[in-house]
Protein backbone atom coordinates (compact mmCIF):
# COMPACT_ATOMS: atom_id res chain seq x y z
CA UNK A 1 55.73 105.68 54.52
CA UNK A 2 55.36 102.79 56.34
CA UNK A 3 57.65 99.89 54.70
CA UNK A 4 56.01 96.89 52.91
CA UNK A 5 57.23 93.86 53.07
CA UNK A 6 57.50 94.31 49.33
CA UNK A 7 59.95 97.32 48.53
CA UNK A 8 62.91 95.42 48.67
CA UNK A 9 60.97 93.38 45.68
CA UNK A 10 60.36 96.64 44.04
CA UNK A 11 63.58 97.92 44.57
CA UNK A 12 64.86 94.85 42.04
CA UNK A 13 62.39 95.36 40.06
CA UNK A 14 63.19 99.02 39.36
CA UNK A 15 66.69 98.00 38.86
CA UNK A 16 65.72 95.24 36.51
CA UNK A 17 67.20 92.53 38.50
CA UNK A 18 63.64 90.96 39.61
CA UNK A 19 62.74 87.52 38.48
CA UNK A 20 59.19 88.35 39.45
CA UNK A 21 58.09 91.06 37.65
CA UNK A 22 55.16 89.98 36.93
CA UNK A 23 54.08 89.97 40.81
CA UNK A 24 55.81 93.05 41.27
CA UNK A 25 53.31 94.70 38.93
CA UNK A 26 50.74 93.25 39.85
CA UNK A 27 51.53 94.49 43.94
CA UNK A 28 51.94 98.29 42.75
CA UNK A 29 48.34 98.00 41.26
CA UNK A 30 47.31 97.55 44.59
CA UNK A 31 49.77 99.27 47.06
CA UNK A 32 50.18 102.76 47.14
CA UNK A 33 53.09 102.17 50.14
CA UNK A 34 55.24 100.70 47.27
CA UNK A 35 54.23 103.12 44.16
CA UNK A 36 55.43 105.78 46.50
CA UNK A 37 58.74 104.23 46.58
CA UNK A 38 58.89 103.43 43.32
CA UNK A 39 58.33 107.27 42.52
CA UNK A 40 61.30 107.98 44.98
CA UNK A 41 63.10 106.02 43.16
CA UNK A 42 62.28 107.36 39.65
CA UNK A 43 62.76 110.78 41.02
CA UNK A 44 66.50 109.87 42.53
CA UNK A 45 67.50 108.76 39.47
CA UNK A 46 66.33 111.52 37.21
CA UNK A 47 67.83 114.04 39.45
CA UNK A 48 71.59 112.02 39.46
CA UNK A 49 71.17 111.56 35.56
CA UNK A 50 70.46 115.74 35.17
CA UNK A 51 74.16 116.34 37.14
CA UNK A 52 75.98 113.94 35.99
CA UNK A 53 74.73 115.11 32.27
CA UNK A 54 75.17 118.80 33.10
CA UNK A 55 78.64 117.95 34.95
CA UNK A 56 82.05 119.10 32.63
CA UNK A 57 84.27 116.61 32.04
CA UNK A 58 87.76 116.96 32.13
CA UNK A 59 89.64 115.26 29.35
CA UNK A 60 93.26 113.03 29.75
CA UNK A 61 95.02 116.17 28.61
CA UNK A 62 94.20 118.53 31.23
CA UNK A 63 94.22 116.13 33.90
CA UNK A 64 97.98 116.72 34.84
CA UNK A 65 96.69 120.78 35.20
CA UNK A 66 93.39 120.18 37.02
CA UNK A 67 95.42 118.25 39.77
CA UNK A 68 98.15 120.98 40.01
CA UNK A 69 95.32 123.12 40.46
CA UNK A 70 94.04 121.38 43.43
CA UNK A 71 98.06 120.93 44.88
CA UNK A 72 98.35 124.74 44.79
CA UNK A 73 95.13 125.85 46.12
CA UNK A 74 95.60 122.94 48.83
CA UNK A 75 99.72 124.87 49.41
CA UNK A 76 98.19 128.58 49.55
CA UNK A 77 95.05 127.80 51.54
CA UNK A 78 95.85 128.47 55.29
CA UNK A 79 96.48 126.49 57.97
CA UNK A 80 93.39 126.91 60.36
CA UNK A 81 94.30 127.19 63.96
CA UNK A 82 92.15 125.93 66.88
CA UNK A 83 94.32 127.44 69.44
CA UNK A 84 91.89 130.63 69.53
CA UNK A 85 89.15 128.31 69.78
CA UNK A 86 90.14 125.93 73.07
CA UNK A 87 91.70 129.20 74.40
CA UNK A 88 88.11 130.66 74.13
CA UNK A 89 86.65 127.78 75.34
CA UNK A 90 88.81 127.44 78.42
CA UNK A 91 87.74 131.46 79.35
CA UNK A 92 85.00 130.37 78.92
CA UNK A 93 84.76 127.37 81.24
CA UNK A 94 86.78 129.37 83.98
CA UNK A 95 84.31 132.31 84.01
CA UNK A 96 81.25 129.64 84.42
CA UNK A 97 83.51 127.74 87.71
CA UNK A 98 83.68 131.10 88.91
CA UNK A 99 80.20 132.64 88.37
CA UNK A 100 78.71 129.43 89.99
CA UNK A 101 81.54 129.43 93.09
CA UNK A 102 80.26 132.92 93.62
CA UNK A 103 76.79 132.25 93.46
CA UNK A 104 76.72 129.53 96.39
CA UNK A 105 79.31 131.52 98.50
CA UNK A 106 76.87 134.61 98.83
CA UNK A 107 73.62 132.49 98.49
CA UNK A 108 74.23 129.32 100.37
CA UNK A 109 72.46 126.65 101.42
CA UNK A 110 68.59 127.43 102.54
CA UNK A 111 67.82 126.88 106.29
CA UNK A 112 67.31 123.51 107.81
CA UNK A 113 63.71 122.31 108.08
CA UNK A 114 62.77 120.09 110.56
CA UNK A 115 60.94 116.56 109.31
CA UNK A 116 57.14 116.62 110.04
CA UNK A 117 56.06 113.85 112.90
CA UNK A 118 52.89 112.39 112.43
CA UNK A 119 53.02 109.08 114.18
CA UNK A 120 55.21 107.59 116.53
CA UNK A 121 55.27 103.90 117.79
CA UNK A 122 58.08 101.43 119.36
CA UNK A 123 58.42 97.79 119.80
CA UNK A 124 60.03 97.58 123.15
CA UNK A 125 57.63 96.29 125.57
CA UNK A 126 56.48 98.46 128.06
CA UNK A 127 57.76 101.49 126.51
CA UNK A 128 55.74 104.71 125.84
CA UNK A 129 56.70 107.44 123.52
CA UNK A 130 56.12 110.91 123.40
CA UNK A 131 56.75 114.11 121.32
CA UNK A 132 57.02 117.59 122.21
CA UNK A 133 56.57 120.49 119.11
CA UNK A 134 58.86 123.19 120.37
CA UNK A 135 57.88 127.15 118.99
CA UNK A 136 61.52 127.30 117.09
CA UNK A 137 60.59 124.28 114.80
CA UNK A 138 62.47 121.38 117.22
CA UNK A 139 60.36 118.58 117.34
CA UNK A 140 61.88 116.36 120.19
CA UNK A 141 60.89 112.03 120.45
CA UNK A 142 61.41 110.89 123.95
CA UNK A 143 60.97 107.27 124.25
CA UNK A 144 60.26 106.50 128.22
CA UNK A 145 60.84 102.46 129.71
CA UNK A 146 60.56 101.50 133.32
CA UNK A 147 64.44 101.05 134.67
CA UNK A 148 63.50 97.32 135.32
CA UNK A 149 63.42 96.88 131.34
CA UNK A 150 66.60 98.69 131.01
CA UNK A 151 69.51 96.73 130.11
């Protein structure tokens, strides 16, 4: 539903705090956005009136024995543990470190591939460069200057 600018209006309203009921009416004649949430609404509150009608009620008298009730179930319920659970968790953990040290020991890193040359240029002046493809892979740049230029 996408909210109109109105349902906090129609909200009030189905609370029966709205000074503008009037408008309010009027709007759900003419947005369906807002009749939807005034269904909701209607629907919410039927629902939470049907359990708290069908809900027992516990008089003054038996008060003092509904609580022991709850103190002694609270005494004999056990104490849950989460030792099992971290030490689980921890086995875990340790047999994933190792599974994945294992792995990259016997697979290792893939072989080394060379970087493609496509184009090779220099700014020194009077410089040439050249590049030789070897079979292997090995590309080597050799970048040749005049010793005049050389420093």
């Amino acid at each position: 539903m996408a909210a109109c600018h109105w349902e906090r209006k129609v909200t009030t309203y189905f609370d029966q705090e709205t000074v503008e009921k009037d408008a309010v009416e009027t709007h759900l004649l003419v947005c369906a956005d807002c009749r939807e949430h005034l269904d909701i609404l209607e629907t919410v509150r039927q629902y939470t009136t049907e359990v708290r009608e069908n809900t027992p009620k516990i008089r003054d008298e038996q008060m003092p024995a509904f609580m022991r009730g709850i103190e002694d179930a609270l005494a004999e319920a056990p104490v849950k543990s989460h030792k099992s659970l971290w030490a689980m968790l921890s086995l875990v953990t340790a047999a994933l470190v190792m599974a994945v040290a294992t792995f990259s020991i016997f697979t290792g890193p893939g072989p080394a591939k060379a970087t493609e040359i496509e184009s090779v240029s220099t700014e020194l002046e009077g410089a040439t460069v050249e590049w030789y493809d070897m079979d292997n892979g090995v590309t080597t740049v050799w970048i040749n200057v005049s010793e005049d230029d050389v420093w």
